[in-house]
Protein backbone atom coordinates (compact mmCIF):
# COMPACT_ATOMS: atom_id res chain seq x y z
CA UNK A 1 -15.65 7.46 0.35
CA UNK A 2 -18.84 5.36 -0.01
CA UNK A 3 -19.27 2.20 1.44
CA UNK A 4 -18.03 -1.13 -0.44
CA UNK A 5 -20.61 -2.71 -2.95
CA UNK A 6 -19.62 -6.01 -5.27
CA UNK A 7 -18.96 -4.23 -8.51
CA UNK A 8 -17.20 -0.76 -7.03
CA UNK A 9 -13.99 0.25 -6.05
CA UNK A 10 -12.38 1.23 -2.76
CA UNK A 11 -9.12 3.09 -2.49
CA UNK A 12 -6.26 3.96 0.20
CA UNK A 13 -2.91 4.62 0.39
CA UNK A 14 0.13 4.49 2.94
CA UNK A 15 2.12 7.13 3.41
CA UNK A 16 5.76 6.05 2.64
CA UNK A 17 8.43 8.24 3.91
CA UNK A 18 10.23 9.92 7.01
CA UNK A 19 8.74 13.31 7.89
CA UNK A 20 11.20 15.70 9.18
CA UNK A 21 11.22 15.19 12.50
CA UNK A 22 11.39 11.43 12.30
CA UNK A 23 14.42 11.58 10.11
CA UNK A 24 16.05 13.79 12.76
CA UNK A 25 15.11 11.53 15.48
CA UNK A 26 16.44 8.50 13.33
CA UNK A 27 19.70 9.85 12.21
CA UNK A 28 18.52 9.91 8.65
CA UNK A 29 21.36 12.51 6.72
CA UNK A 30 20.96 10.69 2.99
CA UNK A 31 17.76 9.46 0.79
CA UNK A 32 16.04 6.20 1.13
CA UNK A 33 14.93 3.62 -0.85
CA UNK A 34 12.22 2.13 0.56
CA UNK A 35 11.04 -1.78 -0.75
CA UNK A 36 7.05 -2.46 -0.57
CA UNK A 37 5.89 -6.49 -0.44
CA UNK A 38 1.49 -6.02 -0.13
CA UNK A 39 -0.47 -8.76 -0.39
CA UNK A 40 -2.38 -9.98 -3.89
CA UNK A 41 -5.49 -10.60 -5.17
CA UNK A 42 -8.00 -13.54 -4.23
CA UNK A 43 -11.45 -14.63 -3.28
CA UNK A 44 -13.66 -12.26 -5.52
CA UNK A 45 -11.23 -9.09 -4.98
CA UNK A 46 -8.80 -7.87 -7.10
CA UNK A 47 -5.94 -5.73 -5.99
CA UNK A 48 -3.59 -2.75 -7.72
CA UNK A 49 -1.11 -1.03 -5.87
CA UNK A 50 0.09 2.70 -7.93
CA UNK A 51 3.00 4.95 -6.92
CA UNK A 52 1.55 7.95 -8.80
CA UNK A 53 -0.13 6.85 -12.35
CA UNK A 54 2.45 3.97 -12.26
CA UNK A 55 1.18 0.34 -12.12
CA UNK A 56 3.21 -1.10 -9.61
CA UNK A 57 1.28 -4.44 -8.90
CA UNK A 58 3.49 -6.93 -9.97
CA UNK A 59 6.25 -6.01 -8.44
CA UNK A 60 4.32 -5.28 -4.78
CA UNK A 61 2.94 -8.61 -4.80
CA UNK A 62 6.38 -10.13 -5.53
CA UNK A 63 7.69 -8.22 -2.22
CA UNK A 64 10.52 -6.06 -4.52
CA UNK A 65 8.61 -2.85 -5.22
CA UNK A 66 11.55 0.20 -4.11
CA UNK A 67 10.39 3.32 -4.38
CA UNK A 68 13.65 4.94 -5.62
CA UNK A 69 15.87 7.15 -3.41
CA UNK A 70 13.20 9.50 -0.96
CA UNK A 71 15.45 12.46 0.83
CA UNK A 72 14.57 13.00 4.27
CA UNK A 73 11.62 14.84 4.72
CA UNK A 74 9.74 13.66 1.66
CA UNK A 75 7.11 11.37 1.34
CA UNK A 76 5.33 9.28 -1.46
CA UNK A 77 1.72 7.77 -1.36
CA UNK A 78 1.49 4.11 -2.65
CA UNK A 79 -2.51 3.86 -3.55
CA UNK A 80 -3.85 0.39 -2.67
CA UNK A 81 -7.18 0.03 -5.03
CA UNK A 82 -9.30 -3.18 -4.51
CA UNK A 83 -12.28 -3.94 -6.94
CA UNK A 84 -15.04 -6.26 -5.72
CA UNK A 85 -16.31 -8.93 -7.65
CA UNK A 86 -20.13 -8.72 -8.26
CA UNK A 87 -20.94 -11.93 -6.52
CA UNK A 88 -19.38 -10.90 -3.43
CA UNK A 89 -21.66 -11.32 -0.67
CA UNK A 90 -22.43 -8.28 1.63
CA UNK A 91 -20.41 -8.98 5.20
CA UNK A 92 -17.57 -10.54 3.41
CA UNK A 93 -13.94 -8.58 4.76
CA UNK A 94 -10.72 -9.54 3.00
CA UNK A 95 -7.69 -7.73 4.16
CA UNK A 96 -4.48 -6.69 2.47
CA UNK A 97 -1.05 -6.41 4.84
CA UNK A 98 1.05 -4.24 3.11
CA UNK A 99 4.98 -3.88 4.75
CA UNK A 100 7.97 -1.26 4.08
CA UNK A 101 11.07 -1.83 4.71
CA UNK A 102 14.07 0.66 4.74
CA UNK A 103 17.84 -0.11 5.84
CA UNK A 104 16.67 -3.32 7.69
CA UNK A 105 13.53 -1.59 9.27
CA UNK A 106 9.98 -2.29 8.42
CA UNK A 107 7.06 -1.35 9.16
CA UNK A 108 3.02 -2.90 8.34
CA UNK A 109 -0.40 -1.50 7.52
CA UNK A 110 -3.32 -3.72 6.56
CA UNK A 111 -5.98 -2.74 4.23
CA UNK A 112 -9.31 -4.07 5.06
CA UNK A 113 -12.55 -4.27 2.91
CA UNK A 114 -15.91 -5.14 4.19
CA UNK A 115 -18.75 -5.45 1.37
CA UNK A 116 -21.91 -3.68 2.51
C-alpha cells in the first residue's frame, strides 16, 4: 500500500472469525454472530467500514453491526477504508478502535492513519 496523502485512500481489514483451532480450544460446536461497534468519522477523515461490497457504516458506528451466523472455522473480513481530506496536514495520525464481540467476549483492533 502507498503511504497516506490528503486526498487518497487507505484500506485494512480485521479478520472476524474463529479459525479452527481456536474454536476447538474455545468449545465453539455452533455458528456465531459476531456484533462490530468501530469508531466514526472526524477531523478531516472520513471512515467506511464494508463486509464484502456491503456498506456497513452506519450500523458499525452505531456499535450494532452482526455479521450473521459464522460456523466455526470460517472467517469474514470487515474492510475499514479511511479517505483523507485534502487539507490534512502531513504528520497528522487519527486512529479508529474497532471491537467484536461474540457470546459476551470481545476483542479490539485500532486502525491508525498517519498523513505523509
Amino acid at each position: 500500500m502507498r503511504p497516506p496523502h490528503p486526498g487518497v485512500r487507505a484500506a485494512c481489514g480485521p479478520l472476524i472469525g474463529l479459525p479452527g483451532s481456536l474454536a476447538g480450544s474455545r468449545g465453539a460446536r455452533a455458528a456465531d454472530t459476531f456484533t462490530v461497534a468501530g469508531a466514526g468519522s472526524g477531523s478531516g477523515f472520513a471512515v467506511r467500514y464494508h463486509d464484502g461490497g456491503t456498506d456497513v457504516t452506519a450500523a458499525a458506528v452505531q456499535g450494532s453491526y452482526a455479521t450473521g451466523p459464522l460456523p466455526p472455522g470460517t472467517s469474514r473480513v470487515l474492510t475499514t477504508t479511511v479517505t483523507i481530506g485534502k487539507d490534512v496536514r502531513p504528520g497528522t495520525a487519527q486512529a479508529w478502535p474497532i471491537q467484536v464481540t461474540a457470546r459476551g467476549l470481545a476483542d479490539a483492533v485500532t486502525a491508525i492513519v498517519t498523513v505523509t
